[in-house]
PDB file of N, CA and C in Angstrom:
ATOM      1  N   UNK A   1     -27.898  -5.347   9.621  1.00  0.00           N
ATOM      2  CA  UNK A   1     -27.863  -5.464   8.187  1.00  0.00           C
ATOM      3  C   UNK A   1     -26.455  -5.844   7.766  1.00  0.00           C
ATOM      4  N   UNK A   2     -26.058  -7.053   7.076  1.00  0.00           N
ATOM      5  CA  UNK A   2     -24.678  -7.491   6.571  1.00  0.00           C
ATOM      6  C   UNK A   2     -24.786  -7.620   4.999  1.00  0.00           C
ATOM      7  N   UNK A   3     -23.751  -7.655   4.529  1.00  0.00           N
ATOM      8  CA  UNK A   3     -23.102  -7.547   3.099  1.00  0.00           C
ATOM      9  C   UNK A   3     -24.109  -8.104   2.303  1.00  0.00           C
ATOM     10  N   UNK A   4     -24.460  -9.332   3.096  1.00  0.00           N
ATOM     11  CA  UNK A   4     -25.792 -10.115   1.780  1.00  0.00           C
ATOM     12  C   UNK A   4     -27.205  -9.226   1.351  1.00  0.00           C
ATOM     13  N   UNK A   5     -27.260  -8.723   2.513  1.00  0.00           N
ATOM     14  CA  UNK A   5     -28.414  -7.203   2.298  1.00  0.00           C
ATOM     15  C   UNK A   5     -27.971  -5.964   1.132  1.00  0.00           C
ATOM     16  N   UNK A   6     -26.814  -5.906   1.100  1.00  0.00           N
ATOM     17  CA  UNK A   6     -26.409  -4.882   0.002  1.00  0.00           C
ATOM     18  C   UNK A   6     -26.092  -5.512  -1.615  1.00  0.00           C
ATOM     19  N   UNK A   7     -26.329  -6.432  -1.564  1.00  0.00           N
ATOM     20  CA  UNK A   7     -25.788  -7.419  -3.075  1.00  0.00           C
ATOM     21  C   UNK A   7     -26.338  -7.098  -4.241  1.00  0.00           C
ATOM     22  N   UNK A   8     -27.832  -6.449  -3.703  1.00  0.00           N
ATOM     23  CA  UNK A   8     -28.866  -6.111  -5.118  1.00  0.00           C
ATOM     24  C   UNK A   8     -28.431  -4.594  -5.612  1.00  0.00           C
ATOM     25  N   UNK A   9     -27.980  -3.903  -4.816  1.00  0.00           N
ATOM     26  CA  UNK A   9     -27.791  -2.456  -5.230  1.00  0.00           C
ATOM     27  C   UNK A   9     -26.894  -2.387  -5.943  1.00  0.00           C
ATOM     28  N   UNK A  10     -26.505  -2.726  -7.274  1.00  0.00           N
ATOM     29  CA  UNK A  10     -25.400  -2.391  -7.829  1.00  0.00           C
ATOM     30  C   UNK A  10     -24.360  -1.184  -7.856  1.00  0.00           C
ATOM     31  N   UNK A  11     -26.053   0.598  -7.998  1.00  0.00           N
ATOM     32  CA  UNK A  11     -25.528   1.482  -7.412  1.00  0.00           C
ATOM     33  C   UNK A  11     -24.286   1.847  -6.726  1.00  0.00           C
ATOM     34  N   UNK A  12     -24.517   0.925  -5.718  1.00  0.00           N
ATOM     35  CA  UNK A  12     -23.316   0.853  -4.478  1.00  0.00           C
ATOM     36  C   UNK A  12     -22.311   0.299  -4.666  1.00  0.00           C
ATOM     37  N   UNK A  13     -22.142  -0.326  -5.836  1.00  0.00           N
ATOM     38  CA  UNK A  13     -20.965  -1.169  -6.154  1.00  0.00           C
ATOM     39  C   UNK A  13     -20.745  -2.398  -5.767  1.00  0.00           C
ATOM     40  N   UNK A  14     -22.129  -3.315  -5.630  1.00  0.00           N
ATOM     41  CA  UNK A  14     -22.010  -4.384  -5.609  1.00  0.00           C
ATOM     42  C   UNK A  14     -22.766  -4.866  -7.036  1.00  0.00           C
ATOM     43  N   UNK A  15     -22.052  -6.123  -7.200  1.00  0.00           N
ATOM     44  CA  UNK A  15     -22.492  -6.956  -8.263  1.00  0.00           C
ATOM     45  C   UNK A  15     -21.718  -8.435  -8.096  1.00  0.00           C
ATOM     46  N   UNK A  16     -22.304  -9.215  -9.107  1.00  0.00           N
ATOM     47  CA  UNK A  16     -22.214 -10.430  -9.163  1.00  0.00           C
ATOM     48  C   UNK A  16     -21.737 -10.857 -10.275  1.00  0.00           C
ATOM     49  N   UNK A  17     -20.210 -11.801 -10.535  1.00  0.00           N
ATOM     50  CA  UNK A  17     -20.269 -11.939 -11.582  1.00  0.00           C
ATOM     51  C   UNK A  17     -20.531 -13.336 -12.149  1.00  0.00           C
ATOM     52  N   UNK A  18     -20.153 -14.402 -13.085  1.00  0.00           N
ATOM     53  CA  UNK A  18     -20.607 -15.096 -13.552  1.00  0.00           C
ATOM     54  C   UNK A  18     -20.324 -16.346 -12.114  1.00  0.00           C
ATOM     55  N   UNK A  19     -19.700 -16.361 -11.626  1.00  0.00           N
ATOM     56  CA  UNK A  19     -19.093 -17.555 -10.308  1.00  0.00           C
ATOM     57  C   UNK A  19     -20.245 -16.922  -9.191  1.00  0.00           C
ATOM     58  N   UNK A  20     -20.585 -16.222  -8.946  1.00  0.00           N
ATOM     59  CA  UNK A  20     -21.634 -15.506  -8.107  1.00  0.00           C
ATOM     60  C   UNK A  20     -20.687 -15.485  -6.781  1.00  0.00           C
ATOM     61  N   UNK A  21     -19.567 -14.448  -6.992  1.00  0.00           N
ATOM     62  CA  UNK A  21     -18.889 -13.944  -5.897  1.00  0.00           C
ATOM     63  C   UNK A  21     -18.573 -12.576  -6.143  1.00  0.00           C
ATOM     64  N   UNK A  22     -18.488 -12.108  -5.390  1.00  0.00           N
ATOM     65  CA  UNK A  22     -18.738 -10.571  -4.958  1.00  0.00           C
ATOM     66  C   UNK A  22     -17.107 -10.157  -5.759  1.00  0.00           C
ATOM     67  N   UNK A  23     -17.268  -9.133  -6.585  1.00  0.00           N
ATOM     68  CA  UNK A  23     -16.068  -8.344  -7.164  1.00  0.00           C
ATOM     69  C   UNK A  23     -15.857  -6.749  -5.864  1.00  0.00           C
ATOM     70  N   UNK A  24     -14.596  -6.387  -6.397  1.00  0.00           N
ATOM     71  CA  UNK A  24     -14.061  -5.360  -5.387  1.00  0.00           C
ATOM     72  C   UNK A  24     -14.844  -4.244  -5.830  1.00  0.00           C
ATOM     73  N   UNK A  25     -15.447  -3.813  -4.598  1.00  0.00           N
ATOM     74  CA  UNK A  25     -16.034  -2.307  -4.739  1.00  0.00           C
ATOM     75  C   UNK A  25     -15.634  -1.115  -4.102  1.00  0.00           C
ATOM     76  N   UNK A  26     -15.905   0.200  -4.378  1.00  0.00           N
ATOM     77  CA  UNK A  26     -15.217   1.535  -3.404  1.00  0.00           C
ATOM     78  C   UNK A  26     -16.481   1.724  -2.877  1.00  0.00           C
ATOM     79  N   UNK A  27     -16.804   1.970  -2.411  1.00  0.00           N
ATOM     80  CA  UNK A  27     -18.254   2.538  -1.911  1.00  0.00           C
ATOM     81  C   UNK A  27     -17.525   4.037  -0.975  1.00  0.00           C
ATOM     82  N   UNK A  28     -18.285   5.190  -1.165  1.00  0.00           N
ATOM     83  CA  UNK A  28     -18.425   6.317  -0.373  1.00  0.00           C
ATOM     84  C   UNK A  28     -19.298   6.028   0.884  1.00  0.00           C
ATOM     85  N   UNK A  29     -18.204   6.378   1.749  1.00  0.00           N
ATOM     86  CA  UNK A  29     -18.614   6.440   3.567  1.00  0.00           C
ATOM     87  C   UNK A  29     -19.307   7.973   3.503  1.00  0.00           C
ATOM     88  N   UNK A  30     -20.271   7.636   4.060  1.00  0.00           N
ATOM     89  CA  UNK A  30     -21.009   9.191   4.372  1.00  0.00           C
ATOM     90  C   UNK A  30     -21.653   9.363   5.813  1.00  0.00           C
ATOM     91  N   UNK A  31     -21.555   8.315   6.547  1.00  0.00           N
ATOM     92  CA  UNK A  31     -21.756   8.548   8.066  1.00  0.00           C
ATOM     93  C   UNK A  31     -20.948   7.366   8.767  1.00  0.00           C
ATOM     94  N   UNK A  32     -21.169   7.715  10.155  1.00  0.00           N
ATOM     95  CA  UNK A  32     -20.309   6.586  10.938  1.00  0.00           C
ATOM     96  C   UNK A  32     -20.900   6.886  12.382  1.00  0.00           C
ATOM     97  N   UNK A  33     -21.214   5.570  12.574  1.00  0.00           N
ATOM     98  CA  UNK A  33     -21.470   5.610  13.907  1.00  0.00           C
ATOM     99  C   UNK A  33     -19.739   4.846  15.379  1.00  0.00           C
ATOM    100  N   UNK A  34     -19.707   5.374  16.083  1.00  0.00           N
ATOM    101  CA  UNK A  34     -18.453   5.323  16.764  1.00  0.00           C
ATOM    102  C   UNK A  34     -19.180   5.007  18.379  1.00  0.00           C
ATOM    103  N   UNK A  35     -18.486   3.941  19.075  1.00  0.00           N
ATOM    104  CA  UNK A  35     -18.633   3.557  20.696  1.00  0.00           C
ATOM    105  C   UNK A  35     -16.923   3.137  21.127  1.00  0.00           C
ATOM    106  N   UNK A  36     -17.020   3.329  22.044  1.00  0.00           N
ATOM    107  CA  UNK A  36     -15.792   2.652  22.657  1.00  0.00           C
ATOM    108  C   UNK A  36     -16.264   1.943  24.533  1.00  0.00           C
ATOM    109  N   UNK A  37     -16.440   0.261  24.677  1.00  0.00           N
ATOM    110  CA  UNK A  37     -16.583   0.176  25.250  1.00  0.00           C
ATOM    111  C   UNK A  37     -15.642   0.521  26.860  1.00  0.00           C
ATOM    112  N   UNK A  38     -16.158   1.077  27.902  1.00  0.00           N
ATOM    113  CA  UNK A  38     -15.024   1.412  28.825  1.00  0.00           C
ATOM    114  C   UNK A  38     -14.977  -0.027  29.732  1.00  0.00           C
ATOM    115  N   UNK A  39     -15.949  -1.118  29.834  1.00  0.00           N
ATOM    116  CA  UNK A  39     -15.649  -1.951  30.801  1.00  0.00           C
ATOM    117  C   UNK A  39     -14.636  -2.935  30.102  1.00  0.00           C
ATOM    118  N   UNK A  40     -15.243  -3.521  28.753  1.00  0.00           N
ATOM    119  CA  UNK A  40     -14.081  -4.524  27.728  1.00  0.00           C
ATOM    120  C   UNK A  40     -13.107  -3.929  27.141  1.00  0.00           C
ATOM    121  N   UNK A  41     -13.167  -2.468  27.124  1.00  0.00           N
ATOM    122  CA  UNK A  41     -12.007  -1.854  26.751  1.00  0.00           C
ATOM    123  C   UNK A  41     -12.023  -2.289  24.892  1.00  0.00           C
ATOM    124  N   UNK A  42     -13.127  -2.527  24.443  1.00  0.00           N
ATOM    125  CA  UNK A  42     -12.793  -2.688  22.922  1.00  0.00           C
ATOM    126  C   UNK A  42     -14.001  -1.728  21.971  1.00  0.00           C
ATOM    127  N   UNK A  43     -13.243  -1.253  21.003  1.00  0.00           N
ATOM    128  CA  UNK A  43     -14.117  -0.147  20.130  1.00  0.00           C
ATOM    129  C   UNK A  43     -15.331  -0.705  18.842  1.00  0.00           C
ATOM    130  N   UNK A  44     -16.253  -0.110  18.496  1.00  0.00           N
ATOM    131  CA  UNK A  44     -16.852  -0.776  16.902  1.00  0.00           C
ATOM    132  C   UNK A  44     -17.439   0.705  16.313  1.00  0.00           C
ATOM    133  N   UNK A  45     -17.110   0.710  15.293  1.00  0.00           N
ATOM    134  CA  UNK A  45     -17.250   1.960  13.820  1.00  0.00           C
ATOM    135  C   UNK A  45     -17.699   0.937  13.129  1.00  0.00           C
ATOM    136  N   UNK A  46     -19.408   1.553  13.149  1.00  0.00           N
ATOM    137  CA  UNK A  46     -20.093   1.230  11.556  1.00  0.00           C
ATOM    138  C   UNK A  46     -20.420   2.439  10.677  1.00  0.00           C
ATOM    139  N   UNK A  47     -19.655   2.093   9.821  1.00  0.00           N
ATOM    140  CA  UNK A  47     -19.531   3.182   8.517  1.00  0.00           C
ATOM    141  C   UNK A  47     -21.091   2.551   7.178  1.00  0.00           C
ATOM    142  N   UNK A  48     -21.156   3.823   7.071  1.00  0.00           N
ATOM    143  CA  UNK A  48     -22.645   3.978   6.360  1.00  0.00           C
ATOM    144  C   UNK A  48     -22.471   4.494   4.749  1.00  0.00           C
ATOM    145  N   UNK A  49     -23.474   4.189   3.445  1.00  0.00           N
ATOM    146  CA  UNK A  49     -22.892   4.352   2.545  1.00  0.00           C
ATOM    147  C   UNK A  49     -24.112   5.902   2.221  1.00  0.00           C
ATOM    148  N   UNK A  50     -24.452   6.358   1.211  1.00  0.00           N
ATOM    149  CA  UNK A  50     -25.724   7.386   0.908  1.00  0.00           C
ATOM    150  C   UNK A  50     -26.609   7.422   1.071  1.00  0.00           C
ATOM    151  N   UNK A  51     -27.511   5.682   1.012  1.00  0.00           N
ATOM    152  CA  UNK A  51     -28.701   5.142   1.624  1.00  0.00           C
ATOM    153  C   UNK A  51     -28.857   4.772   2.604  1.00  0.00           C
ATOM    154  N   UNK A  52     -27.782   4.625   3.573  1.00  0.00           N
ATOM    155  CA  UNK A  52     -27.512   4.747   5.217  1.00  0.00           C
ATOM    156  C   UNK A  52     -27.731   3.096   5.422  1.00  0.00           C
ATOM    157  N   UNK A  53     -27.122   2.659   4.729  1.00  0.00           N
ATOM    158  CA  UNK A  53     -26.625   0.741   4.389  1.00  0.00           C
ATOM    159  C   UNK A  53     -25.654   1.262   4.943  1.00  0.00           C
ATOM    160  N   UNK A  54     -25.462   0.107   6.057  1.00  0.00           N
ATOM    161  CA  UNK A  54     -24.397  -0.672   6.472  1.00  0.00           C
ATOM    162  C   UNK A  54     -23.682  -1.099   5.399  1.00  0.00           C
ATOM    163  N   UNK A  55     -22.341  -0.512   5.378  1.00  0.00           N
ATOM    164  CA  UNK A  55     -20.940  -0.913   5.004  1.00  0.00           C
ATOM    165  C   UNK A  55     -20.211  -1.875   5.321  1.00  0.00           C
ATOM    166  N   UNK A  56     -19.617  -1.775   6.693  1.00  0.00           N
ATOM    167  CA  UNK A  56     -18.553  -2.369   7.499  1.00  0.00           C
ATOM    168  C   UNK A  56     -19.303  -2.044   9.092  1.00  0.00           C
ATOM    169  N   UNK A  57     -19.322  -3.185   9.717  1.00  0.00           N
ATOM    170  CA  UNK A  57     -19.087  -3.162  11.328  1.00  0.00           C
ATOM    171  C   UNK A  57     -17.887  -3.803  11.678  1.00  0.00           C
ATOM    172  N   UNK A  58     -17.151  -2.871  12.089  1.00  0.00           N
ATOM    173  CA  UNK A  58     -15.967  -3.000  12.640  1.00  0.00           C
ATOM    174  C   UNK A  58     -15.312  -3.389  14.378  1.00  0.00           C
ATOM    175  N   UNK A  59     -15.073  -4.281  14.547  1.00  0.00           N
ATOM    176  CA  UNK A  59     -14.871  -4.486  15.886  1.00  0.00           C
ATOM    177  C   UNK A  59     -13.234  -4.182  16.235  1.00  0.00           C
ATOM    178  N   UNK A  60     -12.802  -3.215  16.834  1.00  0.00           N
ATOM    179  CA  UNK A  60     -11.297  -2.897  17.590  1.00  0.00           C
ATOM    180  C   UNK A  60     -10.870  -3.379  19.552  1.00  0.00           C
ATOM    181  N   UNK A  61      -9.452  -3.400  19.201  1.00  0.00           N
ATOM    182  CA  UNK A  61      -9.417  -4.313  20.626  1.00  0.00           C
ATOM    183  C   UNK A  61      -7.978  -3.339  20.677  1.00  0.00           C
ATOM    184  N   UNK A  62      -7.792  -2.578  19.556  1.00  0.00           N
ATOM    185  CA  UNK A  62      -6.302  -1.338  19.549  1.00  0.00           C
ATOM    186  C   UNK A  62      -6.964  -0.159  20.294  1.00  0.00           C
ATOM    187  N   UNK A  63      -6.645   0.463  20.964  1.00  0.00           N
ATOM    188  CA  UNK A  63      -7.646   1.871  20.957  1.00  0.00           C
ATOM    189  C   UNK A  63      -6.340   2.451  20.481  1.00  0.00           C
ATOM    190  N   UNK A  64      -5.515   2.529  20.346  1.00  0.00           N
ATOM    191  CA  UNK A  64      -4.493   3.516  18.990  1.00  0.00           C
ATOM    192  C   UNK A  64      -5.021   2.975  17.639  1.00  0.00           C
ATOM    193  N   UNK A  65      -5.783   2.295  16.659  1.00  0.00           N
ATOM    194  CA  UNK A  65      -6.135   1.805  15.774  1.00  0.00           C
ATOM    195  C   UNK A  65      -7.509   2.119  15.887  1.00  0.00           C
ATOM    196  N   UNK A  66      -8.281   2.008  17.022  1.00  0.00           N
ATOM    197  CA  UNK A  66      -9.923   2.759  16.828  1.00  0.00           C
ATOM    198  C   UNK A  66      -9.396   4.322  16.380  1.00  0.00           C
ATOM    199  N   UNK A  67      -8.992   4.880  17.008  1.00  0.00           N
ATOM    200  CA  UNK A  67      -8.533   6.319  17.022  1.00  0.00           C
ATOM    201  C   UNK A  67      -8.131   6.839  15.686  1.00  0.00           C
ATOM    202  N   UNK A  68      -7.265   5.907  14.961  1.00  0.00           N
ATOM    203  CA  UNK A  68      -6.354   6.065  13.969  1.00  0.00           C
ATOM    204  C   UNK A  68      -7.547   6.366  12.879  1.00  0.00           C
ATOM    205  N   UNK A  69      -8.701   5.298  13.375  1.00  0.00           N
ATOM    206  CA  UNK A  69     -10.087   5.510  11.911  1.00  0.00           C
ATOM    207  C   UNK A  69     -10.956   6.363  12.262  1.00  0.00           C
ATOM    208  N   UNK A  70     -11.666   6.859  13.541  1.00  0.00           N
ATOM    209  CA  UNK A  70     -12.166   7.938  14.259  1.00  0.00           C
ATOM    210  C   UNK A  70     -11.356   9.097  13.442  1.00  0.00           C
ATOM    211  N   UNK A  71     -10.249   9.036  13.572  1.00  0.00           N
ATOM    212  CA  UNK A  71      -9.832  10.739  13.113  1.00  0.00           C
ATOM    213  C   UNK A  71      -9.733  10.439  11.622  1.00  0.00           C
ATOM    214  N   UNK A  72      -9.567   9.721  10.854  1.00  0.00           N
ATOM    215  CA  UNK A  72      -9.805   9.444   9.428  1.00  0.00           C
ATOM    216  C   UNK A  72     -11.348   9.953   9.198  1.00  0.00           C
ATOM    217  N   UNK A  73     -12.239   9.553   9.742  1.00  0.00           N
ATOM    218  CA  UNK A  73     -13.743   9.277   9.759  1.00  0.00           C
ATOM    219  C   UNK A  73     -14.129  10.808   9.943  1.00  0.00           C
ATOM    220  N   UNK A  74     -13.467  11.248  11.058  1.00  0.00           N
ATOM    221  CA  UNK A  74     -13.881  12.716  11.100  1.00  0.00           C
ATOM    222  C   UNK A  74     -13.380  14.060  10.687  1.00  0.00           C
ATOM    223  N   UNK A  75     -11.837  13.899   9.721  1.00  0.00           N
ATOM    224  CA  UNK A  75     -11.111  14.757   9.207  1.00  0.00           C
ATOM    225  C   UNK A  75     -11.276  14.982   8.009  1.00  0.00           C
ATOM    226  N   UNK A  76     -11.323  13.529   7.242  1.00  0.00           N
ATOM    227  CA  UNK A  76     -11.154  13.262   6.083  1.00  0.00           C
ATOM    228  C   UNK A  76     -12.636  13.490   5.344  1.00  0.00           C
ATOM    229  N   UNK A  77     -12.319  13.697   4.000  1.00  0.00           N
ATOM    230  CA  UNK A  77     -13.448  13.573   3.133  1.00  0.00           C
ATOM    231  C   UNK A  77     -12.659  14.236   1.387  1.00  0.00           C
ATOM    232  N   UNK A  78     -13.343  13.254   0.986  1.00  0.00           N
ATOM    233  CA  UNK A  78     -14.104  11.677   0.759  1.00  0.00           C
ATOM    234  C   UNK A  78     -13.526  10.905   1.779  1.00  0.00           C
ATOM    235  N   UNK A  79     -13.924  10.143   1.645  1.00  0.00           N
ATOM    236  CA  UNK A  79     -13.848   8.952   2.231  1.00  0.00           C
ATOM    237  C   UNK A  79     -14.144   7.570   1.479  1.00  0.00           C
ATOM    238  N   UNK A  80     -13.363   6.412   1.280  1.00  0.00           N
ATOM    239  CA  UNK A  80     -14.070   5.042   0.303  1.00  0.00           C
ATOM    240  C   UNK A  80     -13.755   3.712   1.392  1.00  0.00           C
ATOM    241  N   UNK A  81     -14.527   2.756   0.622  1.00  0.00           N
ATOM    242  CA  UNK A  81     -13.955   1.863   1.659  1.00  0.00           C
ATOM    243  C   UNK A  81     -13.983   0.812   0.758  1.00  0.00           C
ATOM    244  N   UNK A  82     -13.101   0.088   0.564  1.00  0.00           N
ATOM    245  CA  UNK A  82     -12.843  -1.125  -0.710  1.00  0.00           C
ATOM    246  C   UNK A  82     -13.580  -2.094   0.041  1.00  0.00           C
ATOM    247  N   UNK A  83     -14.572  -3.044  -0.246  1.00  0.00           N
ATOM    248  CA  UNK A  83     -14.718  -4.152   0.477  1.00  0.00           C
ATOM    249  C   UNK A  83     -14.333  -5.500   0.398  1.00  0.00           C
ATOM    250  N   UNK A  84     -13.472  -5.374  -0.808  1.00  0.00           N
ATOM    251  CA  UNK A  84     -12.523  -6.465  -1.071  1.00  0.00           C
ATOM    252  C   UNK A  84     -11.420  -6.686   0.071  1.00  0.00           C
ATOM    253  N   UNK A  85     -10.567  -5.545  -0.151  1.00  0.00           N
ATOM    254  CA  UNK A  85      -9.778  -5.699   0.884  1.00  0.00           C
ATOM    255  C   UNK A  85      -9.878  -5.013   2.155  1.00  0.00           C
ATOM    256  N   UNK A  86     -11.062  -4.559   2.045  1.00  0.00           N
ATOM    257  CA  UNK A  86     -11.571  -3.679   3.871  1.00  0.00           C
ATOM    258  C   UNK A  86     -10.330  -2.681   3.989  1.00  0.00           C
ATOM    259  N   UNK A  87     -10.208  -1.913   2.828  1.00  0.00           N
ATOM    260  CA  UNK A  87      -9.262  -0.417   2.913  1.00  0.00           C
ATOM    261  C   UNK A  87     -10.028   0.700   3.100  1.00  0.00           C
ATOM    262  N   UNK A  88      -9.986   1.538   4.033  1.00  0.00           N
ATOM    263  CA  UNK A  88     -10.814   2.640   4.101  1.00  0.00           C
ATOM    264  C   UNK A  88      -9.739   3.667   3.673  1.00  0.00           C
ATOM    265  N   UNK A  89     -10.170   4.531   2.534  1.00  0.00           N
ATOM    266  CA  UNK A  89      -8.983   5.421   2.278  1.00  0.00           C
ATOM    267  C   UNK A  89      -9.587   6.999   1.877  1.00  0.00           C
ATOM    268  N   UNK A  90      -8.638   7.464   1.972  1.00  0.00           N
ATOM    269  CA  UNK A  90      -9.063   9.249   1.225  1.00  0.00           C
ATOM    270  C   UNK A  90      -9.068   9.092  -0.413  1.00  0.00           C
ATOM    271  N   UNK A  91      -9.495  10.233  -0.230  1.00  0.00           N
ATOM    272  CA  UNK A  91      -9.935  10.363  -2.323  1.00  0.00           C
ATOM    273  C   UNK A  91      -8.289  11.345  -2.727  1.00  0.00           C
ATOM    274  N   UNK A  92      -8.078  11.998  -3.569  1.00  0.00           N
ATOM    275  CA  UNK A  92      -7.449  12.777  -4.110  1.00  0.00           C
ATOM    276  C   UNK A  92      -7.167  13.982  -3.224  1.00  0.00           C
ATOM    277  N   UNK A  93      -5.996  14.333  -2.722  1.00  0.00           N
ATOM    278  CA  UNK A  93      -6.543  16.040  -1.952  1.00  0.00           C
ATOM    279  C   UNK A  93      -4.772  16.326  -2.253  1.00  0.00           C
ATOM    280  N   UNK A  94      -4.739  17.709  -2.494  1.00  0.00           N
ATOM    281  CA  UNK A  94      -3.492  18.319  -2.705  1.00  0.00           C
ATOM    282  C   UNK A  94      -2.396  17.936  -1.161  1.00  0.00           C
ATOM    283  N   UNK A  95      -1.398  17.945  -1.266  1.00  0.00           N
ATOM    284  CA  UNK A  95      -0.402  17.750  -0.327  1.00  0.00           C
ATOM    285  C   UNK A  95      -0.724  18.893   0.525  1.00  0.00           C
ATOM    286  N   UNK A  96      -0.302  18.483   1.837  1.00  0.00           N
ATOM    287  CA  UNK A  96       0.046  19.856   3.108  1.00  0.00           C
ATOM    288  C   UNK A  96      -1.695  20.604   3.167  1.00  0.00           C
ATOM    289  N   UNK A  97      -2.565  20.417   2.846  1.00  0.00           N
ATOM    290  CA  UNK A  97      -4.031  20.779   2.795  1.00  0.00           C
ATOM    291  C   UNK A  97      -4.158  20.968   4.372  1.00  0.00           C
ATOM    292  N   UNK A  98      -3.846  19.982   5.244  1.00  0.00           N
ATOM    293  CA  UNK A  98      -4.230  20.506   6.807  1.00  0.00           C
ATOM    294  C   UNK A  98      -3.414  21.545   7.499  1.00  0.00           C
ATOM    295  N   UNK A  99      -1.839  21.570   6.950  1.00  0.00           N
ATOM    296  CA  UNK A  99      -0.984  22.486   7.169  1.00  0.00           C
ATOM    297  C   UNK A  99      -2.018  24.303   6.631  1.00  0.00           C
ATOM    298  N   UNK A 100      -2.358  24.259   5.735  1.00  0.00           N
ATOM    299  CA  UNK A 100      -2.970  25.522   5.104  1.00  0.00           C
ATOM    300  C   UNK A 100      -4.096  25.621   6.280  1.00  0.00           C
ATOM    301  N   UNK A 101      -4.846  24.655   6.845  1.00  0.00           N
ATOM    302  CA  UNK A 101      -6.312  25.178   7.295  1.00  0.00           C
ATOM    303  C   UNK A 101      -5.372  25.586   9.145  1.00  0.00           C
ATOM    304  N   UNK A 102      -4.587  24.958   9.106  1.00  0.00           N
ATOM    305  CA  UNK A 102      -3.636  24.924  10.490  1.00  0.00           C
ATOM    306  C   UNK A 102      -3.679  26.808  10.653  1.00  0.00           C
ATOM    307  N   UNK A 103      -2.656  27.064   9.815  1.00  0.00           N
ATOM    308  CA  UNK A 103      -2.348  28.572   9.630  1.00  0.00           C
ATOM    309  C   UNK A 103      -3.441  28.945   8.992  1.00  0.00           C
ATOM    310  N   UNK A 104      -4.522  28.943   8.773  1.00  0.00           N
ATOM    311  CA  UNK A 104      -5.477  30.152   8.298  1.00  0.00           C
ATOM    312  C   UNK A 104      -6.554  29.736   9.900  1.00  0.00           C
ATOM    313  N   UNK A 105      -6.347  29.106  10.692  1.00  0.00           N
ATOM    314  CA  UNK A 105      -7.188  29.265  11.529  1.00  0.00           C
ATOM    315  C   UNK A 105      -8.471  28.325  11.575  1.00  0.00           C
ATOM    316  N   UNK A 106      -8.638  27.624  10.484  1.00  0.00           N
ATOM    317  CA  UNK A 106      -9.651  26.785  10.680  1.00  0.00           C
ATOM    318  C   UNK A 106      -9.717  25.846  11.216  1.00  0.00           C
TER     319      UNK A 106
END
């Protein structure tokens, strides 16, 4: 399933405007699927939106850069992913937040 499959859901933050090209959307990541091949040595993260649409399939050839979004993917939350500029980022969270769960043990 690619981007042209998600165009009707506005929901999701796609739309069309008068030129019929895709404007910048955030969409919420809410699953992710993760492989890392061991023979080519290259990674792919497809990130999923609420209706379990394909977002982004991502192909990596860094494994310090697969890793870098793996632990984003599995630490973080929220989670968005601009598809304008293919930014996957965190939402709002107070400073030092992992430092606190560090020392309380979680």
């Amino acid at each position: 399933m690619g981007l042209d499959s998600l165009t009707t859901k506005s929901k999701e933050g796609y739309f069309d405007n008068p030129q019929n090209e895709f404007l910048m959307a955030n969409i919420l990541v809410t699953s992710y699927y993760s492989r890392w091949d061991l023979k080519e040595h290259k990674g792919r993260i497809a990130m999923y939106d609420s209706s379990n649409q394909l977002i982004e399939n991502h192909m990596f050839s860094d494994p310090a850069e697969f890793q870098a979004v793996v632990s984003m993917l599995r630490n973080e939350k929220p989670l968005w992913y601009d598809t304008q500029v293919q930014h996957l980022r965190t939402g709002s969270e107070p400073v030092g937040e992992g430092e606190n769960r560090m020392h309380e043990g979680v």
